[in-house]
Every structure is written in structure tokens, then in C-alpha cells.
PDB file of N, CA and C in Angstrom:
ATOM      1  N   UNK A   1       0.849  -1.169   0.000  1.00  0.00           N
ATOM      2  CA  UNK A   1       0.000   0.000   0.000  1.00  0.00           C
ATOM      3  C   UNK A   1       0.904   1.244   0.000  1.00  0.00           C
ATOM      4  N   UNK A   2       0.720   2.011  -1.104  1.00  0.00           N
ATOM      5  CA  UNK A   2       1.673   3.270  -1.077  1.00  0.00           C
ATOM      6  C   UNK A   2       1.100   4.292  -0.011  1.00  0.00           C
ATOM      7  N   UNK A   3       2.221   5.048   0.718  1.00  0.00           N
ATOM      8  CA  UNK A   3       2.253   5.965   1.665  1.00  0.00           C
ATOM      9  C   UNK A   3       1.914   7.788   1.102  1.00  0.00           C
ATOM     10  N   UNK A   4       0.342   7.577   1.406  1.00  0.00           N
ATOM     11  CA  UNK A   4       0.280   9.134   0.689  1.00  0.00           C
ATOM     12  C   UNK A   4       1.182  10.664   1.427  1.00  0.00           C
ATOM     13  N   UNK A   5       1.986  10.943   1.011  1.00  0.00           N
ATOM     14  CA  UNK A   5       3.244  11.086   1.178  1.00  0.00           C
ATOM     15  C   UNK A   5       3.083  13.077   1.386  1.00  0.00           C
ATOM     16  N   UNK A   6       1.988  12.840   0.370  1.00  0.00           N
ATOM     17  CA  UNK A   6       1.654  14.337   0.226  1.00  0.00           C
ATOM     18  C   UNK A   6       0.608  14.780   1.195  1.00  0.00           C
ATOM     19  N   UNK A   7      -0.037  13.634   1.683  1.00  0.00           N
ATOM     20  CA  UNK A   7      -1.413  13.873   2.331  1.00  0.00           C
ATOM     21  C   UNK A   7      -0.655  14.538   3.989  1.00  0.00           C
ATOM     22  N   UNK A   8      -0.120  13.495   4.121  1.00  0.00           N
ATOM     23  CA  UNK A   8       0.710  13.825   5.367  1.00  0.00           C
ATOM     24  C   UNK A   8       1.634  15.119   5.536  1.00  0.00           C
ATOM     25  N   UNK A   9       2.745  15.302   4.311  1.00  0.00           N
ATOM     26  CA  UNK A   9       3.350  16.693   5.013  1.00  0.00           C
ATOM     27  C   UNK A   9       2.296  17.839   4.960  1.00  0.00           C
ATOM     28  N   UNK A  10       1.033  17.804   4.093  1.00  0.00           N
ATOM     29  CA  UNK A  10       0.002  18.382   4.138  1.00  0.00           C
ATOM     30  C   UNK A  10      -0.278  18.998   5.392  1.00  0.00           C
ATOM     31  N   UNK A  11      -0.408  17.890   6.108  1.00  0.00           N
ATOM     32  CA  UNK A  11      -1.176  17.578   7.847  1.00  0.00           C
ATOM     33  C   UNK A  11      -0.156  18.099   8.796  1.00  0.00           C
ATOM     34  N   UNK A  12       0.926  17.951   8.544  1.00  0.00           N
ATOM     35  CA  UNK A  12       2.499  18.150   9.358  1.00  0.00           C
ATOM     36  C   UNK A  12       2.584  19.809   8.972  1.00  0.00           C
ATOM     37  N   UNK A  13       2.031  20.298   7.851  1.00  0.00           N
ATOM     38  CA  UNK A  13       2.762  21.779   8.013  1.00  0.00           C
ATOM     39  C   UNK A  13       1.365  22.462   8.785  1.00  0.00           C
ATOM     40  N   UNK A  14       0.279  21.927   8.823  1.00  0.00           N
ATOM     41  CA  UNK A  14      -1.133  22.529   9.189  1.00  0.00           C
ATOM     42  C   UNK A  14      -0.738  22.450  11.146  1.00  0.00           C
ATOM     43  N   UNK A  15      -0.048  21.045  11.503  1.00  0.00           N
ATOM     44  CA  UNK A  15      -0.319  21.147  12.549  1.00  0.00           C
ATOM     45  C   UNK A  15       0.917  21.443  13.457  1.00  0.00           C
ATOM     46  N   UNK A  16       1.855  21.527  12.837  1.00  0.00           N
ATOM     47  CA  UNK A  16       2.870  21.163  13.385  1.00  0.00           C
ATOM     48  C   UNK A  16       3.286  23.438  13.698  1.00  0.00           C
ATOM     49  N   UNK A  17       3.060  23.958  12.957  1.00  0.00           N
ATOM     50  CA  UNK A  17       2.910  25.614  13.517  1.00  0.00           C
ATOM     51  C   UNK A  17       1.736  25.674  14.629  1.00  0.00           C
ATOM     52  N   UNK A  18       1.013  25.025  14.849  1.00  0.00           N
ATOM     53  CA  UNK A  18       0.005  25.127  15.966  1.00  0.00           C
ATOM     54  C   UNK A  18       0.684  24.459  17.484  1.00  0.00           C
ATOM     55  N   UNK A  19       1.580  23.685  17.161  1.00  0.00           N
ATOM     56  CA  UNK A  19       2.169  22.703  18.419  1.00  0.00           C
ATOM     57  C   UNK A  19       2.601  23.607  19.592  1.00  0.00           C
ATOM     58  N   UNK A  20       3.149  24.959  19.497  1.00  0.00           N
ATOM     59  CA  UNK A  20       3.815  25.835  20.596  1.00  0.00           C
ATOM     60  C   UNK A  20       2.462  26.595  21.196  1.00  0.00           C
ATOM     61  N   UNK A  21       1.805  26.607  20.154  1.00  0.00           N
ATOM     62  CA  UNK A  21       0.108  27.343  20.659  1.00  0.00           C
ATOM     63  C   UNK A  21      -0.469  26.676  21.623  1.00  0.00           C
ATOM     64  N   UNK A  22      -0.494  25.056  21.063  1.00  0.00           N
ATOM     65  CA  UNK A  22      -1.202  23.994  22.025  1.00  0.00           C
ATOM     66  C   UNK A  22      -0.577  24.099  23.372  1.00  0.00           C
ATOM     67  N   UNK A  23       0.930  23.817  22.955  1.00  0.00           N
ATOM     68  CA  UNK A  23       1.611  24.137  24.754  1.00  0.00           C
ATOM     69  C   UNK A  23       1.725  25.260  25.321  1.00  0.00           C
ATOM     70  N   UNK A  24       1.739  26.187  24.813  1.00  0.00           N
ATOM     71  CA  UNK A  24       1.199  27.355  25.534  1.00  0.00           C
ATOM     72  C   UNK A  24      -0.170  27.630  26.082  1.00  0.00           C
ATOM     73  N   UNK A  25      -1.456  26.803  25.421  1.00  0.00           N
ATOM     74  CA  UNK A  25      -2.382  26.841  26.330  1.00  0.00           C
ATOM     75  C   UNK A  25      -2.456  26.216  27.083  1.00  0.00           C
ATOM     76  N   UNK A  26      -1.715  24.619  27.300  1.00  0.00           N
ATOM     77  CA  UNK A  26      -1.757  23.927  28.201  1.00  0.00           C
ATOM     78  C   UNK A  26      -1.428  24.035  29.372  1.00  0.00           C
ATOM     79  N   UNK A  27      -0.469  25.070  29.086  1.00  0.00           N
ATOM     80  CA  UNK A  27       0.422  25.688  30.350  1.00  0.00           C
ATOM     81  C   UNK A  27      -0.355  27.012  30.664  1.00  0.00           C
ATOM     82  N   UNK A  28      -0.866  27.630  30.387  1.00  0.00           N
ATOM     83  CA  UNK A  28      -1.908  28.219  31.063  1.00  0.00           C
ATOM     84  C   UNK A  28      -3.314  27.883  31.441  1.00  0.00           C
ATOM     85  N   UNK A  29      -3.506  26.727  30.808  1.00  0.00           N
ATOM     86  CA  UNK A  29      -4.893  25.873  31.652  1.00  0.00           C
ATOM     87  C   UNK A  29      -4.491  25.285  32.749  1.00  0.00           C
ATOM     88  N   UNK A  30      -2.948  24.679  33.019  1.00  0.00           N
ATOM     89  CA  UNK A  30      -2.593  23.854  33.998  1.00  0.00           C
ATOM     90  C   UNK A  30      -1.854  25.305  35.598  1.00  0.00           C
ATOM     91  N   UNK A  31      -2.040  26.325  35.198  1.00  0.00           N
ATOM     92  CA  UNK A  31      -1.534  27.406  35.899  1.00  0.00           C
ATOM     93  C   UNK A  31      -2.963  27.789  36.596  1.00  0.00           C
ATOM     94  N   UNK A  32      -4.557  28.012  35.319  1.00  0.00           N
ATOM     95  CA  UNK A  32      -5.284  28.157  35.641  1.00  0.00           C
ATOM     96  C   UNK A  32      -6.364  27.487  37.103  1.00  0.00           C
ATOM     97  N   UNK A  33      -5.588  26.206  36.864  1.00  0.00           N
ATOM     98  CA  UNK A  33      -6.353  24.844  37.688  1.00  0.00           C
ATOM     99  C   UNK A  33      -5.352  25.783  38.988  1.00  0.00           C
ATOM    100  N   UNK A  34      -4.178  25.358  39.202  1.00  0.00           N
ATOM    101  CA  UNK A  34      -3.451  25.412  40.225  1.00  0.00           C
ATOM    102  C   UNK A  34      -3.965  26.921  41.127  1.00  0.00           C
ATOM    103  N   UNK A  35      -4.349  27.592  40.394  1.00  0.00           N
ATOM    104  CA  UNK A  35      -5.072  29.495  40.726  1.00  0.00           C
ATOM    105  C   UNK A  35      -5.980  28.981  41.544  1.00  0.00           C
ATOM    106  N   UNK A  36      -7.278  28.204  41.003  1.00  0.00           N
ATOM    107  CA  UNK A  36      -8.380  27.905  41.435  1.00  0.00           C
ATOM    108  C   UNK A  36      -8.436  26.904  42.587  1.00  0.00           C
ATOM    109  N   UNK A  37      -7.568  25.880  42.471  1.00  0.00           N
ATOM    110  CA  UNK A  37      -7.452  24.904  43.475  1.00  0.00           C
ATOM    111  C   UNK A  37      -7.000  26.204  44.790  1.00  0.00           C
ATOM    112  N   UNK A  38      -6.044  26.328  44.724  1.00  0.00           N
ATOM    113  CA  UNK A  38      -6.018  27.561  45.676  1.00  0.00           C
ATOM    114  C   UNK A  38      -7.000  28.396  46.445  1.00  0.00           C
ATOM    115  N   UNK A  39      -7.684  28.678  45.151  1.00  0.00           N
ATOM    116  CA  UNK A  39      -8.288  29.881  45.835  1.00  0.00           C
ATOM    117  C   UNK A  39      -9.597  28.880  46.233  1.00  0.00           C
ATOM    118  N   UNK A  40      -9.754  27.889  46.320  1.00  0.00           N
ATOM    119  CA  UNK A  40     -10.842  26.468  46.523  1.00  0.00           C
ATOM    120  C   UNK A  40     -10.349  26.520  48.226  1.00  0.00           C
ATOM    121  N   UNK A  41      -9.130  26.075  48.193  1.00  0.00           N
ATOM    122  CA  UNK A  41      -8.337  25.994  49.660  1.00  0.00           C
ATOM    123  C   UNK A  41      -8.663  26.996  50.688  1.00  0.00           C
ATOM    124  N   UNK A  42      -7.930  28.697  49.912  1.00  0.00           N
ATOM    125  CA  UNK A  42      -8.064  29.556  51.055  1.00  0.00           C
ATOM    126  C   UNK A  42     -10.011  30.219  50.945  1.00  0.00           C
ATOM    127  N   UNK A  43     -10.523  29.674  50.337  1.00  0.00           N
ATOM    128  CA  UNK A  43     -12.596  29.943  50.659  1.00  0.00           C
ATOM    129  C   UNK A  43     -12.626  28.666  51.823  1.00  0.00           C
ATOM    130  N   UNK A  44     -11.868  27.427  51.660  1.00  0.00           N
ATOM    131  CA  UNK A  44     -12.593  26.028  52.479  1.00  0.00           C
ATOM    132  C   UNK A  44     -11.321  26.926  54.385  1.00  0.00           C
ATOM    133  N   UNK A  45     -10.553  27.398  54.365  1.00  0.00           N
ATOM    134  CA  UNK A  45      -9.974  28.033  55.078  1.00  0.00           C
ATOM    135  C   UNK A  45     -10.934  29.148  56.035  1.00  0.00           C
ATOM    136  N   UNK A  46     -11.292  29.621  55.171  1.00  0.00           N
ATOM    137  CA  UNK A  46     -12.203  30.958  55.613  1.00  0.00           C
ATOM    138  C   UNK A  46     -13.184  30.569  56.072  1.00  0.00           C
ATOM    139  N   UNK A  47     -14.116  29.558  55.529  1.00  0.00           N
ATOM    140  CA  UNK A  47     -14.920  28.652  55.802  1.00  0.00           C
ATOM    141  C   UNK A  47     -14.908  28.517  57.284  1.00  0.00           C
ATOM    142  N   UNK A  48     -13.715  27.362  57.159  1.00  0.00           N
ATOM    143  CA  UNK A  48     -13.404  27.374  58.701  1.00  0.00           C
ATOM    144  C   UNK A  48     -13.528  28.090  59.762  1.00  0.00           C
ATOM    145  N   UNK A  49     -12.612  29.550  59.823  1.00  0.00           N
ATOM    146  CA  UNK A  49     -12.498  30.311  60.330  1.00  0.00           C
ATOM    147  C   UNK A  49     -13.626  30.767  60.830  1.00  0.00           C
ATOM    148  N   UNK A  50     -14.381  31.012  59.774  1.00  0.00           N
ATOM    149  CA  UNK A  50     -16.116  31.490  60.039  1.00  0.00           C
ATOM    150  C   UNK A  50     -16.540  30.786  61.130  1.00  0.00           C
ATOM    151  N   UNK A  51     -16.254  29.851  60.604  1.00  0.00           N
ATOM    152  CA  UNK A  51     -17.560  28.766  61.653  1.00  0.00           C
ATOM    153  C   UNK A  51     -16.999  28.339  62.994  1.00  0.00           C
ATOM    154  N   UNK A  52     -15.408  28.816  62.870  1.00  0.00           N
ATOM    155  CA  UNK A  52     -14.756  28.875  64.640  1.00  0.00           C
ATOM    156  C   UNK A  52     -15.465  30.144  65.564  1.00  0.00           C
ATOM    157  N   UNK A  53     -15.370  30.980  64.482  1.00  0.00           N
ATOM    158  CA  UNK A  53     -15.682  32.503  64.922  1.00  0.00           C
ATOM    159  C   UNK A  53     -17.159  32.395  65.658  1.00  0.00           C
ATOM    160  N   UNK A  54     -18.468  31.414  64.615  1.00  0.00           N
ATOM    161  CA  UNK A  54     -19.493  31.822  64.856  1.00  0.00           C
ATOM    162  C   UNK A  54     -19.558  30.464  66.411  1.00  0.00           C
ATOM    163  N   UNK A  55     -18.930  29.778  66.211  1.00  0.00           N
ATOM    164  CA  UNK A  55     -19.051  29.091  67.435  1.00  0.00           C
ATOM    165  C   UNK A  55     -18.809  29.514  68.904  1.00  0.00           C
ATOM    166  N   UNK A  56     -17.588  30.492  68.557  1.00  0.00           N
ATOM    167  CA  UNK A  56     -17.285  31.664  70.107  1.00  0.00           C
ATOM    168  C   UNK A  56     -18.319  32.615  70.183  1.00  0.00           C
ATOM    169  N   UNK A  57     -19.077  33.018  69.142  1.00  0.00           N
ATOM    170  CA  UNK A  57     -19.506  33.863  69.406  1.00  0.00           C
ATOM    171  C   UNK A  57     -21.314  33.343  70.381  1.00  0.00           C
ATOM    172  N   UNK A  58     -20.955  31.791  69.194  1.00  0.00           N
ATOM    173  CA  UNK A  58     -22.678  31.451  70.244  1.00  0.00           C
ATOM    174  C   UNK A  58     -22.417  30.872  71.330  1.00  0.00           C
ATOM    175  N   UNK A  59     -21.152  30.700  71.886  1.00  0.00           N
ATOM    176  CA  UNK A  59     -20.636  30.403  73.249  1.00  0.00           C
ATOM    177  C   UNK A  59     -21.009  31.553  74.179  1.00  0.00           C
ATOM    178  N   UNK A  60     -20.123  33.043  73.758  1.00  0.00           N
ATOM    179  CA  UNK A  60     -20.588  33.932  74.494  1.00  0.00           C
ATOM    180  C   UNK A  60     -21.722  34.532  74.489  1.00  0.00           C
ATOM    181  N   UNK A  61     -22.668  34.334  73.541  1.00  0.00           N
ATOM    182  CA  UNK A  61     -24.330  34.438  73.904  1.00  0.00           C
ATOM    183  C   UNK A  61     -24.964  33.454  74.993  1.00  0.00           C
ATOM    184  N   UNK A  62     -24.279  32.137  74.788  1.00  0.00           N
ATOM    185  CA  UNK A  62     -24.819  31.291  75.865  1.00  0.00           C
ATOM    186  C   UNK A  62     -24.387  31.822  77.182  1.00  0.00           C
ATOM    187  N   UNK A  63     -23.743  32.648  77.344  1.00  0.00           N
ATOM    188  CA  UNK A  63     -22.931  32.974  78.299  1.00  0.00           C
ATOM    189  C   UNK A  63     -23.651  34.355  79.094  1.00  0.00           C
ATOM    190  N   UNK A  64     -23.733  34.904  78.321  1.00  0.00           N
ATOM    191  CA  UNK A  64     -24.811  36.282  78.288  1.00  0.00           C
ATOM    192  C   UNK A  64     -26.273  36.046  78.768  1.00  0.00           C
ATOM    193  N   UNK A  65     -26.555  35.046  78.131  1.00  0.00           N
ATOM    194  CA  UNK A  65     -28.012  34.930  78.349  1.00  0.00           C
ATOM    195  C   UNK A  65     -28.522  33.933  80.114  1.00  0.00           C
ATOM    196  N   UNK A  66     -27.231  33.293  80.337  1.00  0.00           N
ATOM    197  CA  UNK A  66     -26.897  32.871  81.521  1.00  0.00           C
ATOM    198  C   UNK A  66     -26.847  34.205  82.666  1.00  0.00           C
ATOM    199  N   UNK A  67     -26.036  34.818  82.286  1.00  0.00           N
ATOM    200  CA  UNK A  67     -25.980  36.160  82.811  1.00  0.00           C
ATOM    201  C   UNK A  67     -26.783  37.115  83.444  1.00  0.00           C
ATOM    202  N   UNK A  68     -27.435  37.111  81.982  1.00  0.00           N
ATOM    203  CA  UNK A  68     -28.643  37.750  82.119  1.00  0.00           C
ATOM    204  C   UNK A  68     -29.796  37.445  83.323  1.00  0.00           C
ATOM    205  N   UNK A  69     -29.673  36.053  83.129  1.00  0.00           N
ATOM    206  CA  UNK A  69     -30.939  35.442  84.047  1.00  0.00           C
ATOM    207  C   UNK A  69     -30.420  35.787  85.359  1.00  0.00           C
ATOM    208  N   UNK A  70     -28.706  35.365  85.841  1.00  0.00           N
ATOM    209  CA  UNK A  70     -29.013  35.849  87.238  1.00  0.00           C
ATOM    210  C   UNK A  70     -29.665  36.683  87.664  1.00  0.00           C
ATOM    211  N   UNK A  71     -28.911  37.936  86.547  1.00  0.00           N
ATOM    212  CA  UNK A  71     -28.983  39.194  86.692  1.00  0.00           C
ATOM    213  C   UNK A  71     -30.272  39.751  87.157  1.00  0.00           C
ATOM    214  N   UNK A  72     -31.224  39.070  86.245  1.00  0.00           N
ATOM    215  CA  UNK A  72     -32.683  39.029  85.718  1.00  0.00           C
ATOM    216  C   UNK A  72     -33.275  38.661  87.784  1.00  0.00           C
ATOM    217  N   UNK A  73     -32.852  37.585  88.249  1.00  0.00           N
ATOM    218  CA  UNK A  73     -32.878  36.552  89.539  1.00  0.00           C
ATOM    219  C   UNK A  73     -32.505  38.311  90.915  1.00  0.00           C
ATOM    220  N   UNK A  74     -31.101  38.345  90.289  1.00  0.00           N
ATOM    221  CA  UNK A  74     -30.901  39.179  91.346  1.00  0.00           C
ATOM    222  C   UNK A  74     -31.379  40.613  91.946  1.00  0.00           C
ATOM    223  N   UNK A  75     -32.385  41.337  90.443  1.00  0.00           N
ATOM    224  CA  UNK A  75     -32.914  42.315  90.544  1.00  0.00           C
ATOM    225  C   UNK A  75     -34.521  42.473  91.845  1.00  0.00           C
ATOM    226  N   UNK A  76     -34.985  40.696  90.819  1.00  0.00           N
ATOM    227  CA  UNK A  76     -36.306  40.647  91.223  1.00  0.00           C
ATOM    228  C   UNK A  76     -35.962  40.752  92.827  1.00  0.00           C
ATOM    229  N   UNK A  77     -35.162  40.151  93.075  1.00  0.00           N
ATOM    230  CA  UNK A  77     -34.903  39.679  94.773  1.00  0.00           C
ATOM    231  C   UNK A  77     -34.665  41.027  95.383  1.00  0.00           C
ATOM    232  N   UNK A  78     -33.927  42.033  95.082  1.00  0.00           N
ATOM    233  CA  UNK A  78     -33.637  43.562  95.198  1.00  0.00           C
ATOM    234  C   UNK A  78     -34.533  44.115  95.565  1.00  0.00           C
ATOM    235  N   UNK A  79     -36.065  43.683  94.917  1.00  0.00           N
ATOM    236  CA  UNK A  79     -37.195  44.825  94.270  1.00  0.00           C
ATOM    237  C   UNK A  79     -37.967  44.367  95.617  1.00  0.00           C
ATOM    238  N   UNK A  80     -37.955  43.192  95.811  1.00  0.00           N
ATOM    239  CA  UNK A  80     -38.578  42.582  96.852  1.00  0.00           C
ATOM    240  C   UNK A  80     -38.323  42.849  98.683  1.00  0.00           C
ATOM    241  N   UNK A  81     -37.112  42.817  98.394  1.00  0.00           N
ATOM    242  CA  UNK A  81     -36.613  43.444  99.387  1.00  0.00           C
ATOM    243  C   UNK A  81     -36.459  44.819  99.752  1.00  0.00           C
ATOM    244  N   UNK A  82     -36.646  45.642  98.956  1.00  0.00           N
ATOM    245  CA  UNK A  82     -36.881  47.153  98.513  1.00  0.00           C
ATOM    246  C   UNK A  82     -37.990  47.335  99.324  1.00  0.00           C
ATOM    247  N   UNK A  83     -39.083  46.689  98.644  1.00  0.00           N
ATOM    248  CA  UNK A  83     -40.551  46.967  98.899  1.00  0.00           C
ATOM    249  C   UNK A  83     -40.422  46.360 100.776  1.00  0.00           C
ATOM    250  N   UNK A  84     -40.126  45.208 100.709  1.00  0.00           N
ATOM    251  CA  UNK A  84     -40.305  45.012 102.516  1.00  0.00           C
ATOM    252  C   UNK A  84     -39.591  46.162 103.126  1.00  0.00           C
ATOM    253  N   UNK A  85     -38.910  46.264 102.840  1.00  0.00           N
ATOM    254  CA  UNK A  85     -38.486  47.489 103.845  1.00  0.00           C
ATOM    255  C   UNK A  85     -39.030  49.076 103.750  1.00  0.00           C
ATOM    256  N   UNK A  86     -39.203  49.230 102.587  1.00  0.00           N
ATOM    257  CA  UNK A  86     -40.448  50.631 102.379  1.00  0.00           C
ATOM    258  C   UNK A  86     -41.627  50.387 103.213  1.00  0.00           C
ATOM    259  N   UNK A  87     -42.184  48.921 103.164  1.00  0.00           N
ATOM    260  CA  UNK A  87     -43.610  48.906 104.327  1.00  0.00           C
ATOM    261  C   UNK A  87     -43.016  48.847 105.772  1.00  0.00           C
ATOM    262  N   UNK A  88     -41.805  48.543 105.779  1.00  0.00           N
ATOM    263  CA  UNK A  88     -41.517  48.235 107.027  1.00  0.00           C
ATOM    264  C   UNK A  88     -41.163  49.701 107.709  1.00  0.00           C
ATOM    265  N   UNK A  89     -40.647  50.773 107.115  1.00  0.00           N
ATOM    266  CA  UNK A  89     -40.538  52.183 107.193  1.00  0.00           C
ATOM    267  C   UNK A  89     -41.589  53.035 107.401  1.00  0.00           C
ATOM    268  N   UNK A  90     -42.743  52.514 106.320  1.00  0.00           N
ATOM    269  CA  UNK A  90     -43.710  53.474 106.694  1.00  0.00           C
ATOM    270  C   UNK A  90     -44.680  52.512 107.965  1.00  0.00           C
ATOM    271  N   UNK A  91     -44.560  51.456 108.290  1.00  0.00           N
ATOM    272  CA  UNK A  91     -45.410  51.025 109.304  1.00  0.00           C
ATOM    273  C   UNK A  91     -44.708  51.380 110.718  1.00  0.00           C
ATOM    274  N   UNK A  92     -43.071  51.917 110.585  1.00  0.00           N
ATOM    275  CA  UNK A  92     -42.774  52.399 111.687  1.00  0.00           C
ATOM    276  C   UNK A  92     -42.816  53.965 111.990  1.00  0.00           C
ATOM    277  N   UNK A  93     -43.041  54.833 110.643  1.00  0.00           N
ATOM    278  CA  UNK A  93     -43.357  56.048 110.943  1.00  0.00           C
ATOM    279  C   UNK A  93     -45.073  56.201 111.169  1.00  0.00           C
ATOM    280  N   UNK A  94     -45.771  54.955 110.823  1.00  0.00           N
ATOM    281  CA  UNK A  94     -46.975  55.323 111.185  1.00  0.00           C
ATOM    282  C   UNK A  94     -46.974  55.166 112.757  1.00  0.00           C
ATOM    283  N   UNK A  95     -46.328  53.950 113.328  1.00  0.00           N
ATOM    284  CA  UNK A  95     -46.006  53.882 114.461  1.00  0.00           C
ATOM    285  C   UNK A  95     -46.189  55.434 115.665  1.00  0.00           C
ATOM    286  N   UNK A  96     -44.543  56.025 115.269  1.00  0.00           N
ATOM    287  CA  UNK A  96     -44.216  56.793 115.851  1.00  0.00           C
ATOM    288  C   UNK A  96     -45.033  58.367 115.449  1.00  0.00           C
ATOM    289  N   UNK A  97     -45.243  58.238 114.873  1.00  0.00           N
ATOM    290  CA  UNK A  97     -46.433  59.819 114.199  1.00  0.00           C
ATOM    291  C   UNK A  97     -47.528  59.676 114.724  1.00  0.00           C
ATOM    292  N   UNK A  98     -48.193  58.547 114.610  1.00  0.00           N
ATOM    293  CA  UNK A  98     -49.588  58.531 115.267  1.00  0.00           C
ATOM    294  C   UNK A  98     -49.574  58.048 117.262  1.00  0.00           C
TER     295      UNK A  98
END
């Protein structure tokens, strides 16, 4: 079987000026990946970070809202004791006045 001889350097001059093109995109598709993998990394990073952050932060709400309630505990008890002793004041100036 004869070797079409012409068909081929045909094909060789068509493709063979494209060959530095091809590796030049390859090498910027394979630069492109390595960009993205990256920037894949430092978002799954941040990610993280976030969700350390939002975990202290619903720590110190749990913390607050604990707080709060004493707080909430220690007023009522204040108010109570406030008031006994306001009746206990005026039942001794009614005492001594009348």
C-alpha cells in the first residue's frame, strides 16, 4: 500500500505551527487549575475560620443569656426586698407619728 506522502506533510505543516500554541495553552490551563485549586483551599480556610468565629460567638451568647438570668434573679430579689423594707418604714413612721 503506497504511503500518501503528500497527504501527510500536508497535515504536518497545518499542525505542526500550531504545536507551541497547544503548549502554551496547556500551560496556562494547567496554571489556571493550580489558581483555582487555591483559591478552593483559602474559601474552604475561611470557611473554617467562620464557623470557629461563629461558634465563640454562640458560646458567648450562651454565656450572656446565663448572665442575664441571674442578673434578671438578682434584681427581682432587690425589688422585693426594697418593697419590705419601704412597708416596714412606713409602718414604723406610722407607728411613731400617730
Amino acid at each position: 500500500m503506497p504511503v500518501p506522502w503528500k497527504l501527510i506533510s500536508a497535515l504536518l505543516r497545518f499542525v505542526v505551527p500550531t504545536v507551541p500554541e497547544i503548549i502554551a495553552t496547556v500551560k496556562v490551563l494547567k496554571k489556571e487549575q493550580q489558581r483555582e485549586k487555591s483559591q478552593v483551599e483559602d474559601t474552604a480556610l475561611r470557611l473554617q475560620e467562620l464557623e470557629q468565629r461563629i461558634a465563640a460567638q454562640l458560646q458567648l451568647i450562651e454565656q450572656l443569656t446565663v448572665q442575664l438570668g441571674k442578673l434578671e434573679k438578682a434584681l427581682a430579689w432587690a425589688l422585693w426586698t426594697s418593697t419590705f423594707a419601704l412597708i416596714l418604714a412606713l409602718i414604723a413612721l406610722g407607728i411613731v407619728f400617730l
